[in-house]
Protein backbone atom coordinates (compact mmCIF):
# COMPACT_ATOMS: atom_id res chain seq x y z
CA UNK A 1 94.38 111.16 132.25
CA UNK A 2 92.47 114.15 133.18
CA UNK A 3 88.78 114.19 132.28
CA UNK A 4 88.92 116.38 129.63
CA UNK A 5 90.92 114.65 127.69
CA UNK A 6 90.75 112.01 124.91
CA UNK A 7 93.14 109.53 123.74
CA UNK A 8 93.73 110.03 119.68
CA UNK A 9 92.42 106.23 119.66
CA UNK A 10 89.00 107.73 119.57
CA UNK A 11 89.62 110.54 116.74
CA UNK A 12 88.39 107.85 114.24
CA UNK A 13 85.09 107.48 116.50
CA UNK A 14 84.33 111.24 116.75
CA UNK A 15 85.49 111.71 112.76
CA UNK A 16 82.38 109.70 111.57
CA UNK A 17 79.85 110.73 113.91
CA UNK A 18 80.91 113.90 112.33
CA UNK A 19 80.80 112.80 108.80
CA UNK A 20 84.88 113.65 108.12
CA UNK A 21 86.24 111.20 105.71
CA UNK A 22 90.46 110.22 106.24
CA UNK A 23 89.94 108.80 102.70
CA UNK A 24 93.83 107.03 102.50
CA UNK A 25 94.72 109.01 105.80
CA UNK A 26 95.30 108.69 108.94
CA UNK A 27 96.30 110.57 112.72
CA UNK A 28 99.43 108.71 114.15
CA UNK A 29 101.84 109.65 116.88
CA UNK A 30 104.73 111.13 114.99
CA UNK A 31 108.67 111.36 116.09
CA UNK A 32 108.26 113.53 118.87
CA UNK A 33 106.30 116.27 116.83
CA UNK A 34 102.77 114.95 118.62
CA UNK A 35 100.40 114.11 116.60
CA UNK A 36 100.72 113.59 112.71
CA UNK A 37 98.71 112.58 109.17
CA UNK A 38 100.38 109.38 107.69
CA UNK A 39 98.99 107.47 104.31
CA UNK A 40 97.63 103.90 104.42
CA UNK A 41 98.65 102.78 101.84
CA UNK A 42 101.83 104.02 99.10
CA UNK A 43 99.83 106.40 96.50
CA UNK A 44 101.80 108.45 93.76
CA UNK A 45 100.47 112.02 92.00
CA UNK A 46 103.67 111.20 89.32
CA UNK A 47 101.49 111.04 86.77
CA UNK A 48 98.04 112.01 87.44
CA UNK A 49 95.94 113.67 90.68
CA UNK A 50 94.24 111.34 92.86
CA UNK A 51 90.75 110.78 93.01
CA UNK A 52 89.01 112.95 95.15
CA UNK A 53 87.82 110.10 97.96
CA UNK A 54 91.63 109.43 98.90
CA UNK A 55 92.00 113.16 100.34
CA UNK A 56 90.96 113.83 103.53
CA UNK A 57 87.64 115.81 103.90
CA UNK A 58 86.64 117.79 106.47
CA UNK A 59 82.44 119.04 105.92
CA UNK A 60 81.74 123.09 106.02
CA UNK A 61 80.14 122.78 109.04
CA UNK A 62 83.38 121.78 111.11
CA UNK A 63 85.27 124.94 109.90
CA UNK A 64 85.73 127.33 112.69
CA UNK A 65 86.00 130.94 111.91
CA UNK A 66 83.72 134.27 112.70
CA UNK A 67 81.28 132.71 110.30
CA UNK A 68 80.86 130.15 112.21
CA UNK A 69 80.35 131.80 115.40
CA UNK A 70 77.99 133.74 114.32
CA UNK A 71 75.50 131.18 113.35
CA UNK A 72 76.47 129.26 116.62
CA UNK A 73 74.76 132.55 118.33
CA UNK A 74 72.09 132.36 115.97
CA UNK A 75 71.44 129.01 117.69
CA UNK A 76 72.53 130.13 121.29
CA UNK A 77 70.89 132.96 122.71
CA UNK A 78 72.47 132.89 125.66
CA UNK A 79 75.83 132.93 123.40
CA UNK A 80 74.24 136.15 121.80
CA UNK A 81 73.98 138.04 124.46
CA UNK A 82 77.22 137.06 125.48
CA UNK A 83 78.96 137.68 122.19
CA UNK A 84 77.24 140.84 122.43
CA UNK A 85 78.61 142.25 125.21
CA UNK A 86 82.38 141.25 124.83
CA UNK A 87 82.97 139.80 121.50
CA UNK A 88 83.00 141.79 117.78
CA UNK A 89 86.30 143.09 118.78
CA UNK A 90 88.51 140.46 116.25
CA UNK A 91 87.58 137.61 114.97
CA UNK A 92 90.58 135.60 116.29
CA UNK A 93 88.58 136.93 119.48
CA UNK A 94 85.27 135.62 118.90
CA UNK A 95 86.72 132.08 117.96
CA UNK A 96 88.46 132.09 121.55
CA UNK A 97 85.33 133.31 122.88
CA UNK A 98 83.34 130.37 121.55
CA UNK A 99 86.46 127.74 122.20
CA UNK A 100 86.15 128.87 125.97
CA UNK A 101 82.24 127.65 126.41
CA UNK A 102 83.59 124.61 124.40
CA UNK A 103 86.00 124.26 126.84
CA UNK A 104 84.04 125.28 130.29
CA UNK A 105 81.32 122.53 129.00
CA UNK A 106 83.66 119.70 128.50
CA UNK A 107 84.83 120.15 131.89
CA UNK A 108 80.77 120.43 133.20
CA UNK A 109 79.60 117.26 134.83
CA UNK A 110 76.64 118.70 135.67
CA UNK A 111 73.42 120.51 133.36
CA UNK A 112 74.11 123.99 132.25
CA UNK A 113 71.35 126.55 131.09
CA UNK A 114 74.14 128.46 129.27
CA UNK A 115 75.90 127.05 126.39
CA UNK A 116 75.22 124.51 123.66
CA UNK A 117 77.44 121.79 122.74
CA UNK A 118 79.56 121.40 119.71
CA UNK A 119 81.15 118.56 118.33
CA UNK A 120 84.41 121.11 118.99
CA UNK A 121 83.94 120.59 122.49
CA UNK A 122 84.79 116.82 122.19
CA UNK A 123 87.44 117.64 119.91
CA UNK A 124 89.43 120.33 121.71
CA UNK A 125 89.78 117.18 123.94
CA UNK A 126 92.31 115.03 121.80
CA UNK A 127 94.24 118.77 121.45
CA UNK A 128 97.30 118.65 123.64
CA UNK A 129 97.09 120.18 127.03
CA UNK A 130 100.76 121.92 126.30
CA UNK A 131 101.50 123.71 123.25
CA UNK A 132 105.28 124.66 122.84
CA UNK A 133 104.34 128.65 121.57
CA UNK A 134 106.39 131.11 124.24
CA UNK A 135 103.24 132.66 125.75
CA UNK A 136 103.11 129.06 127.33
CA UNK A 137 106.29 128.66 128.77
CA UNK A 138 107.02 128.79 132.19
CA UNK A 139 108.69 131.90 133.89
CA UNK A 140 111.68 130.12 133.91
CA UNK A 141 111.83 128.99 130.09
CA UNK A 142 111.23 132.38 129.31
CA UNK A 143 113.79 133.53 130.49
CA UNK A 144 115.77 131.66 127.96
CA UNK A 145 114.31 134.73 125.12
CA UNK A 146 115.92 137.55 126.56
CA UNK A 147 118.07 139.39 124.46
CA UNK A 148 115.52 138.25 121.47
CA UNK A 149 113.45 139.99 119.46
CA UNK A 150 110.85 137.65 121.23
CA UNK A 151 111.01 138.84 124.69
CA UNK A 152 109.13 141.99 124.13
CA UNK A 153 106.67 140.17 121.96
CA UNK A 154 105.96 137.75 124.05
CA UNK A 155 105.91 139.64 127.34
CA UNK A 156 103.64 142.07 124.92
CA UNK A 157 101.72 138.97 124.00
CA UNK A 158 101.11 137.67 127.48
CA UNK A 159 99.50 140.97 128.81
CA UNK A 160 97.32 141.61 126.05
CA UNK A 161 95.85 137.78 126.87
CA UNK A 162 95.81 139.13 130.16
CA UNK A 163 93.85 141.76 129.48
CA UNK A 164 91.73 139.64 127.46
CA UNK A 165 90.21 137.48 129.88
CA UNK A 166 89.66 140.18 132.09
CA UNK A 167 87.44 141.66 129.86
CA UNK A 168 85.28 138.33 129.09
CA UNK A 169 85.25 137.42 132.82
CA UNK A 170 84.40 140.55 134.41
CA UNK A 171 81.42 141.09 132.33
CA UNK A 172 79.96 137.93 131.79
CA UNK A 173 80.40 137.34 135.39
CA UNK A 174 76.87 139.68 135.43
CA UNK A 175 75.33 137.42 133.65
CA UNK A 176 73.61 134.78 135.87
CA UNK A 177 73.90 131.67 133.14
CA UNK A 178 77.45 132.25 132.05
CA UNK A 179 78.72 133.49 135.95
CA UNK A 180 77.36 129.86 136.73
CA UNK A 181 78.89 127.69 133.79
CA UNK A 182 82.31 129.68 133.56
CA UNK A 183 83.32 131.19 136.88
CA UNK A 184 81.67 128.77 139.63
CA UNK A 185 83.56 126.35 140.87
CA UNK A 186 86.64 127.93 138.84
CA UNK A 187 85.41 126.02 135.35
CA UNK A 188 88.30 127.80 133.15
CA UNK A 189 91.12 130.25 133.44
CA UNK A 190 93.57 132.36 132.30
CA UNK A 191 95.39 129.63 131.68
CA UNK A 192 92.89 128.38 129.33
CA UNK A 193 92.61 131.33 127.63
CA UNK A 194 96.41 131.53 127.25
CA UNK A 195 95.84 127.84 125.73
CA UNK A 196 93.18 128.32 123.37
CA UNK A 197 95.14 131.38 121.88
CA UNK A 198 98.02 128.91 121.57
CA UNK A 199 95.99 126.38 119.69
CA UNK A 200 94.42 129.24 117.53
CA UNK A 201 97.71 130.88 116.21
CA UNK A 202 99.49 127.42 115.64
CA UNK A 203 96.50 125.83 113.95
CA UNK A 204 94.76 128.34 112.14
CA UNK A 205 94.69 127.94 108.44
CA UNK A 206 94.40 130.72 105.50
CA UNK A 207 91.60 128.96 103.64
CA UNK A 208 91.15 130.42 100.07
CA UNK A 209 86.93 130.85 100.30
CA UNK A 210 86.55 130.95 103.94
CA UNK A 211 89.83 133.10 105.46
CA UNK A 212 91.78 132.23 108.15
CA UNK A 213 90.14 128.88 110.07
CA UNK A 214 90.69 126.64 112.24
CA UNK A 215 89.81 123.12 110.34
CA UNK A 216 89.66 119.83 113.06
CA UNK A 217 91.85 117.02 112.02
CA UNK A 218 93.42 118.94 109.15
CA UNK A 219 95.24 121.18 111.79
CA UNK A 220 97.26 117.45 113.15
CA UNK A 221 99.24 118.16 109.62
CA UNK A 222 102.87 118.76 110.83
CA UNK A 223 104.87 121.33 108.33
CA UNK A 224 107.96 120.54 106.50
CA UNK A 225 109.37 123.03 103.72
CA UNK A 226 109.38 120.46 101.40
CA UNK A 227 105.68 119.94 101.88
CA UNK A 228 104.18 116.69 100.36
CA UNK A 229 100.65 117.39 100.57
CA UNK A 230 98.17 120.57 100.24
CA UNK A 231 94.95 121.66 101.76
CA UNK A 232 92.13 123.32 99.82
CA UNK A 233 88.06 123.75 99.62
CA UNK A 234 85.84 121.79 96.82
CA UNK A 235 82.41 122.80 95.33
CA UNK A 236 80.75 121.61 98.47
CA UNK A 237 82.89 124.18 100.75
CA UNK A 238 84.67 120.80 102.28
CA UNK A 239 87.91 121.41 103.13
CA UNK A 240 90.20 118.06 101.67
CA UNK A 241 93.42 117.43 102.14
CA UNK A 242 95.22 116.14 99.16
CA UNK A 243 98.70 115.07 97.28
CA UNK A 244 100.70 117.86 95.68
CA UNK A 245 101.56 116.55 91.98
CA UNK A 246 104.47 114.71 91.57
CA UNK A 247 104.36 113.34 94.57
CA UNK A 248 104.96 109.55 95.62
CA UNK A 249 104.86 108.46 99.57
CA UNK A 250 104.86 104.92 100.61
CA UNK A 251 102.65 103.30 103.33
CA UNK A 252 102.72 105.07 106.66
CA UNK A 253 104.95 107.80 105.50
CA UNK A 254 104.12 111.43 107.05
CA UNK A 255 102.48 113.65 104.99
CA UNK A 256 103.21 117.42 105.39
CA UNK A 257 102.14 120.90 104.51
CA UNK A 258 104.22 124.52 104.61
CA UNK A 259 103.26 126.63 107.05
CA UNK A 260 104.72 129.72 105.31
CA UNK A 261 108.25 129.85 103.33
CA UNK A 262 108.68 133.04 104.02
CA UNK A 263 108.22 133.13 107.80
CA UNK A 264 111.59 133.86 110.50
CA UNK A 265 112.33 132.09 113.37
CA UNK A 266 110.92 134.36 115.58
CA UNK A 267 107.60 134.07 113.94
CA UNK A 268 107.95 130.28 113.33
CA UNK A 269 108.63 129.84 117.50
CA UNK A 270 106.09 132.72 118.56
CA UNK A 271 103.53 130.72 116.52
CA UNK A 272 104.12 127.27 116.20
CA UNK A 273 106.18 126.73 119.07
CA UNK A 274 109.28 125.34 116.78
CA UNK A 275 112.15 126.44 114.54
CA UNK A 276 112.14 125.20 110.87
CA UNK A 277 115.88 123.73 110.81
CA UNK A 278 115.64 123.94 107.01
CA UNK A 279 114.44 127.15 106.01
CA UNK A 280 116.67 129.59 104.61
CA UNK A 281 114.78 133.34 105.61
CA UNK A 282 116.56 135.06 108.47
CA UNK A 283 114.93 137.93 109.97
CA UNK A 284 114.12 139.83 112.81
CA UNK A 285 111.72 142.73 114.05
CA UNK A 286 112.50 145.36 116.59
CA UNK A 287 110.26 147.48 118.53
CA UNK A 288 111.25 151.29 117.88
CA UNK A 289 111.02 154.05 119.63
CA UNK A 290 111.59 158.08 118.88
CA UNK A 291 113.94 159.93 120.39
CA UNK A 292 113.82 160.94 124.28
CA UNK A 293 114.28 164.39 123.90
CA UNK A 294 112.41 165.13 120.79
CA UNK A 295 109.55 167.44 121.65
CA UNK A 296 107.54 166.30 118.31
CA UNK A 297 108.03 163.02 119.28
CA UNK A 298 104.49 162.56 120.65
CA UNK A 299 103.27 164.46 117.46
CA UNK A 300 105.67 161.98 115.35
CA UNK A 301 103.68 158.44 117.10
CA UNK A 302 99.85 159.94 116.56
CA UNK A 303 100.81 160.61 112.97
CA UNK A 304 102.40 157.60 112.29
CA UNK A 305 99.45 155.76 113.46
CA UNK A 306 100.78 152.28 115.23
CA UNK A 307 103.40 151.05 117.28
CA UNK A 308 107.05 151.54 115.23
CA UNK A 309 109.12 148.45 114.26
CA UNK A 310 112.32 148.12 113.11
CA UNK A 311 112.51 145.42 110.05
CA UNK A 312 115.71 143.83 109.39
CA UNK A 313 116.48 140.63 107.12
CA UNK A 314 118.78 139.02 105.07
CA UNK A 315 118.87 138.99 101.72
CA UNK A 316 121.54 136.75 99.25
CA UNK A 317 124.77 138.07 100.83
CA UNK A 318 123.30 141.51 102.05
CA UNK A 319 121.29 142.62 105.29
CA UNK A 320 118.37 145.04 104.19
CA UNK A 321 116.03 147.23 106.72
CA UNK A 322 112.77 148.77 106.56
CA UNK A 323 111.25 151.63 108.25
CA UNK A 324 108.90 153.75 107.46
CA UNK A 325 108.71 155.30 111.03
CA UNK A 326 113.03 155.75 111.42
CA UNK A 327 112.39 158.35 108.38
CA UNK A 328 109.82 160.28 109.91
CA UNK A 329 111.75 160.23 113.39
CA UNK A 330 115.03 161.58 111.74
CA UNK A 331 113.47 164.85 110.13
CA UNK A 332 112.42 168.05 111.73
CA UNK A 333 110.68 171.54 111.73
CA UNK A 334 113.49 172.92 110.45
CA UNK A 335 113.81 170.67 107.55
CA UNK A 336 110.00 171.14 106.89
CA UNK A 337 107.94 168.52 109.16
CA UNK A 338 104.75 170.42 110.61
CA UNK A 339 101.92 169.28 112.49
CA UNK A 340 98.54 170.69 112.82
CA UNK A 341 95.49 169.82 114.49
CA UNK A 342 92.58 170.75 112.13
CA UNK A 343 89.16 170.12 113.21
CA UNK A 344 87.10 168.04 110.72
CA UNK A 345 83.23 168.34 109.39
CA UNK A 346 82.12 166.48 112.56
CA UNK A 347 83.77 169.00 115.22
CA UNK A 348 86.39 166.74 116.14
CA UNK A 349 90.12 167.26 115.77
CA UNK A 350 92.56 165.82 113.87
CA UNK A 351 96.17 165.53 113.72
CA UNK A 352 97.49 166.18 110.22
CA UNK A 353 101.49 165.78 109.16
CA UNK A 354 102.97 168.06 106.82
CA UNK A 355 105.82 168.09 104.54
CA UNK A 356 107.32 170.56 102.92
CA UNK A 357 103.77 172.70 102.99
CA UNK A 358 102.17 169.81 101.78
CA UNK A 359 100.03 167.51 103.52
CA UNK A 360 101.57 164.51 104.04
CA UNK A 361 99.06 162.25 106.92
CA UNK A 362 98.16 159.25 104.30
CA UNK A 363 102.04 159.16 103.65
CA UNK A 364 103.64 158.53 106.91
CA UNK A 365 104.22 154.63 106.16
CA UNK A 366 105.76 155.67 102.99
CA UNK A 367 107.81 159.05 104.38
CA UNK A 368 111.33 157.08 102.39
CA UNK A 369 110.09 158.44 99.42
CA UNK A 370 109.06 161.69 100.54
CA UNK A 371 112.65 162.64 101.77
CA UNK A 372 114.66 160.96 99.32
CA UNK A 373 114.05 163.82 96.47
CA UNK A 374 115.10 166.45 98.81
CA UNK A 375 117.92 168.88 98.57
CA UNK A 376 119.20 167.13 102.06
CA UNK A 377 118.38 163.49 101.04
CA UNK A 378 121.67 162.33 101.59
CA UNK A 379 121.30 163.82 105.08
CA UNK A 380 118.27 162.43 105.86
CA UNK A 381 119.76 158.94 104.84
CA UNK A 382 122.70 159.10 106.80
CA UNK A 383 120.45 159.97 110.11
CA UNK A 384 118.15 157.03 109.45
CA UNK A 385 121.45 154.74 108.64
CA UNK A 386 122.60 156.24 112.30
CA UNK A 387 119.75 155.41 113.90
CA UNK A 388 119.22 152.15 112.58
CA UNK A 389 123.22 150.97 113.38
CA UNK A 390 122.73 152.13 116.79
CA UNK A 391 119.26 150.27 117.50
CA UNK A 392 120.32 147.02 116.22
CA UNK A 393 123.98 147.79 118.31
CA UNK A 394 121.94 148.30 121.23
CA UNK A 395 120.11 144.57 120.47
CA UNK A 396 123.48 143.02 119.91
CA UNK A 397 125.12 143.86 123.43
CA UNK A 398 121.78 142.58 124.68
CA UNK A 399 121.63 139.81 122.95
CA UNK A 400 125.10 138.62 124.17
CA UNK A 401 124.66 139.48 127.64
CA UNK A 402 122.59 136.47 128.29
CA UNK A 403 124.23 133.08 128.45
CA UNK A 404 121.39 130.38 127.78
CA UNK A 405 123.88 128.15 129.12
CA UNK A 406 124.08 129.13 132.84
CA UNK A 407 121.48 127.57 135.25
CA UNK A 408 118.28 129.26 135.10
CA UNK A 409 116.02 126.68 136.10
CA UNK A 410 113.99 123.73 134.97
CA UNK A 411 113.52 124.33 131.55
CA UNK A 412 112.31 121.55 129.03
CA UNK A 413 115.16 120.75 126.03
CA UNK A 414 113.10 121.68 123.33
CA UNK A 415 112.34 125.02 125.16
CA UNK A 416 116.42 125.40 125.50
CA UNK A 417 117.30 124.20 121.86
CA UNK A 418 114.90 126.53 120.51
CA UNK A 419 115.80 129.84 122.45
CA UNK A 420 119.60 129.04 121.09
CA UNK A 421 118.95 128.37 117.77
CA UNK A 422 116.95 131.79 117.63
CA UNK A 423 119.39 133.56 119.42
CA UNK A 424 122.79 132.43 117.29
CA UNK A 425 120.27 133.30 113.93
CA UNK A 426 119.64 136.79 115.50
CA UNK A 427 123.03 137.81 116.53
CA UNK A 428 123.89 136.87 113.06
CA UNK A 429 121.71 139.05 111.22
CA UNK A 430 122.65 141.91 113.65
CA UNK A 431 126.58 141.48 113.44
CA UNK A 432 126.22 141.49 109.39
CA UNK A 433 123.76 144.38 109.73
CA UNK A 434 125.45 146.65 111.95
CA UNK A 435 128.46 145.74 109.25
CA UNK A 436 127.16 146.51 105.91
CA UNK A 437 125.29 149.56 107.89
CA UNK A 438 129.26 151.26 108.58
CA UNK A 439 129.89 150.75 104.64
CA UNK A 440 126.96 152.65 103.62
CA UNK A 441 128.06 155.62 106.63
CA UNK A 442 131.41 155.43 104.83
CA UNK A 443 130.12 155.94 101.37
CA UNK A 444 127.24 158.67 102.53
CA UNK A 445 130.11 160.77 104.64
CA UNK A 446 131.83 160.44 101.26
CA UNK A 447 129.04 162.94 99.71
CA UNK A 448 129.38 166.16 98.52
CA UNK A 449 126.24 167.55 100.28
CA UNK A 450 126.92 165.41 103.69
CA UNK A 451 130.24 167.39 103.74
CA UNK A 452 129.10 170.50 103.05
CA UNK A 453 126.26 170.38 104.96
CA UNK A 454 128.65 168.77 108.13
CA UNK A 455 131.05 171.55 107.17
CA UNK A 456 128.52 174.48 108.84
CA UNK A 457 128.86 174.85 112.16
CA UNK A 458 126.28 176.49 112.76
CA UNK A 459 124.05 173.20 110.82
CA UNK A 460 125.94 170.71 112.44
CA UNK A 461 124.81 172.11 116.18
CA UNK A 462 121.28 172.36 115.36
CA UNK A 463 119.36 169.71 117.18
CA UNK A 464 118.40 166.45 115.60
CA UNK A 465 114.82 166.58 117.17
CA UNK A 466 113.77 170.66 115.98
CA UNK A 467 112.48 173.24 117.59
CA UNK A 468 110.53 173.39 120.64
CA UNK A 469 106.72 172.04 119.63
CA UNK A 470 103.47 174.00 119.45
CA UNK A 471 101.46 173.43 122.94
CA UNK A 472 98.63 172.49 120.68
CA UNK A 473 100.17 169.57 119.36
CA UNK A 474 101.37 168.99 122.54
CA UNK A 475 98.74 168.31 124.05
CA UNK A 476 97.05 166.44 121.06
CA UNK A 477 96.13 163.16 122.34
């Protein structure tokens, strides 16, 4: 065992130095899923709540979030000037910034001027070293998510982390104190940083006072989608851990909590690192992008705002889609789309999106309902139905290209099982999709302005994108 870590034997140690009470709880190993919370004792909420000292209680003062950070720098000066000069961007940002000097001091054997400790240093040391999230798989594992809606994501994920630590290191690498604590003698890495994220996204908690948190010993809940047990904060701003009503669990049963009902299998696996086996929602999200020879195209992505995704779920018996950018991408200046760069009180300039003479800019992510009314509706549909059929076409053929089967390496089983399980719910969706997508063709081809308006010849030839673009929105940037 590595020096910076700490065998779970010594969570009960660290909990009462730290004044958090496991009331009738406790941390156990737990069937392969790492570390759970098991009862005592049997205790029942059939027929009335349980008193208050049986839940787990975690004090205020434990709860990590921005809040938090920023009265650690009220503390740390050093940390202020640090926070400063590379933090304030997010606050999921700030709480890795923080969880880094944790992290750089555990590992310190010797005095550092920089960085006070936390009784979060100590604890990110019973936190597993490997945390089954994508972004921390090896090269070869994945491998195992192309074809997925995840291997952009991740890929995505992995150079913004990138980019991340970059930014922390080569500025605070000017600063004498942290240079020394963080960077001599190689104290962290990317690799830590990579890590923390990891712990961050599968551990953080949507408290209802505080926001989203990360909460130490409450995060060793494992999730089940019949959850048994339910977090919450008191008059005090503790953070317990209690029964759900109705509940009954015997003696050194699990206790669980949902991390979301509503949540894919992508997001379950880009988050927690697993699949839920049981739940029922099957969706997927696709990154978009406008057509190659459109010359608003570039107009199209500043107005729109952020980076386009494709939406697609299943719902009962039907496959559904959403959006908002496909609509905006299938109309043109000839159907009435404009763009002009107006210059506002300030002198700068602004792109502004206009339809039908009207402007339009606050109503990109909502451009469905701005097109549906119109003479050409039905036309408009049938291009975004086009578009849609052939994007999640496109993600089929990729998605069976790959064979998670054939040797690709040393890849862990759990890393293998979940890559399949993903991949047979995504080709799913996108077989029944690109299905029920050629019915709704069929039926719009069927109507009377789609066949008139395919009937001209001269209509039918005009190009999809529109006319050549103004060079001044061109060049808008």
């Amino acid at each position: 065992m590595s020096p910076t870590e700490l065998p779970i034997a010594d969570l009960p140690i660290w909990a009462r130095l730290n004044d958090v009470k496991f009331g009738d709880f406790e941390v156990r190993d737990s069937d392969g899923k790492g570390y759970g919370v098991v009862c005592r004792k049997a205790l029942t909420t059939a027929e009335r709540p349980l008193d208050e000292s049986s839940a787990l209680t975690v004090p205020h003062d434990l709860v990590l979030n921005v809040e938090a950070v920023e009265e650690y720098a009220k503390e740390d000066r050093n940390f202020k000037q640090l926070l400063d000069a590379v933090g304030h961007r997010s606050p999921r940002a700030d709480i890795l910034l923080f969880l880094l000097i944790q992290t750089a001091l555990s590992s310190r054997t010797g005095h550092s001027s920089a960085g006070l400790s936390n009784p979060w240093m100590e604890y990110l040391q019973f936190l597993p070293r490997a945390v089954l999230v994508p972004s921390m798989w090896t090269e070869d594992e994945r491998l195992l998510l192309r074809g997925t809606s995840l291997e952009t994501a991740v890929n995505a994920k992995m150079l913004a982390l990138v980019g991340e630590f970059d930014h922390v290191q080569s500025i605070s690498e000017e600063i004498p104190c942290w240079n020394d604590l963080l960077w001599q003698g190689g104290a962290v890495s990317v690799r830590d940083w990579t890590r923390l994220d990891a712990l961050y996204r599968s551990r953080c908690l949507e408290l209802p006072k505080s926001g989203e948190s990360m909460v130490p010993c409450i995060d060793m809940v494992n999730h089940s989608r019949d959850a048994t047990a339910h977090y919450d904060e008191n008059a005090k701003s503790e953070v317990t851990l209690l029964l759900r009503p109705g509940v009954t669990v015997s003696e050194g049963q699990e206790v669980t909590i949902s991390y979301g009902e509503a949540k894919s299998a992508a997001e379950m696996l880009f988050s927690y690192g697993f699949i839920d086996q049981e739940s029922t929602t099957e969706a997927l999200v696709l990154p978009l992008e406008p057509f190659e020879d459109d010359p608003l195209a570039k107009a199209k992505l500043v107005g729109y705002g952020e980076a386009p995704k494709l939406h697609v779920a299943r719902d009962g018996d039907s496959v559904v889609w959403k959006s908002p950018f496909v609509h905006l991408m299938c109309v043109n200046e000839e159907d009435g789309l404009d763009f002009r760069v107006l210059q506002d009180t300030d002198g700068g300039r602004q792109l502004r999106v206009f339809w039908q003479g009207e402007d339009a800019t606050d109503q990109t992510k909502n451009f469905e309902s701005l097109v549906q009314n119109h003479p050409l509706g039905a036309i408009f549909r049938l291009r975004s139905v086009t578009v849609v059929q052939e994007r999640l076409q496109t993600q089929l053929d990729l998605a069976l290209s790959y064979d998670t089967d054939e040797d690709i390496g040393d890849v862990r089983p759990e890393c293998l099982e979940a890559a399949k399980t993903l991949r047979r719910i995504e080709v799913g969706i996108l077989e029944d999709g690109i299905k029920a997508l050629e019915r709704e063709k069929t039926l719009l081809m069927e109507d009377e302005n789609v066949v008139a308006y395919l009937g001209s010849a001269e209509i039918a030839e005009s190009d999809l994108a529109g006319e050549e673009a103004s060079s001044e929105v061109d060049d808008f940037s």
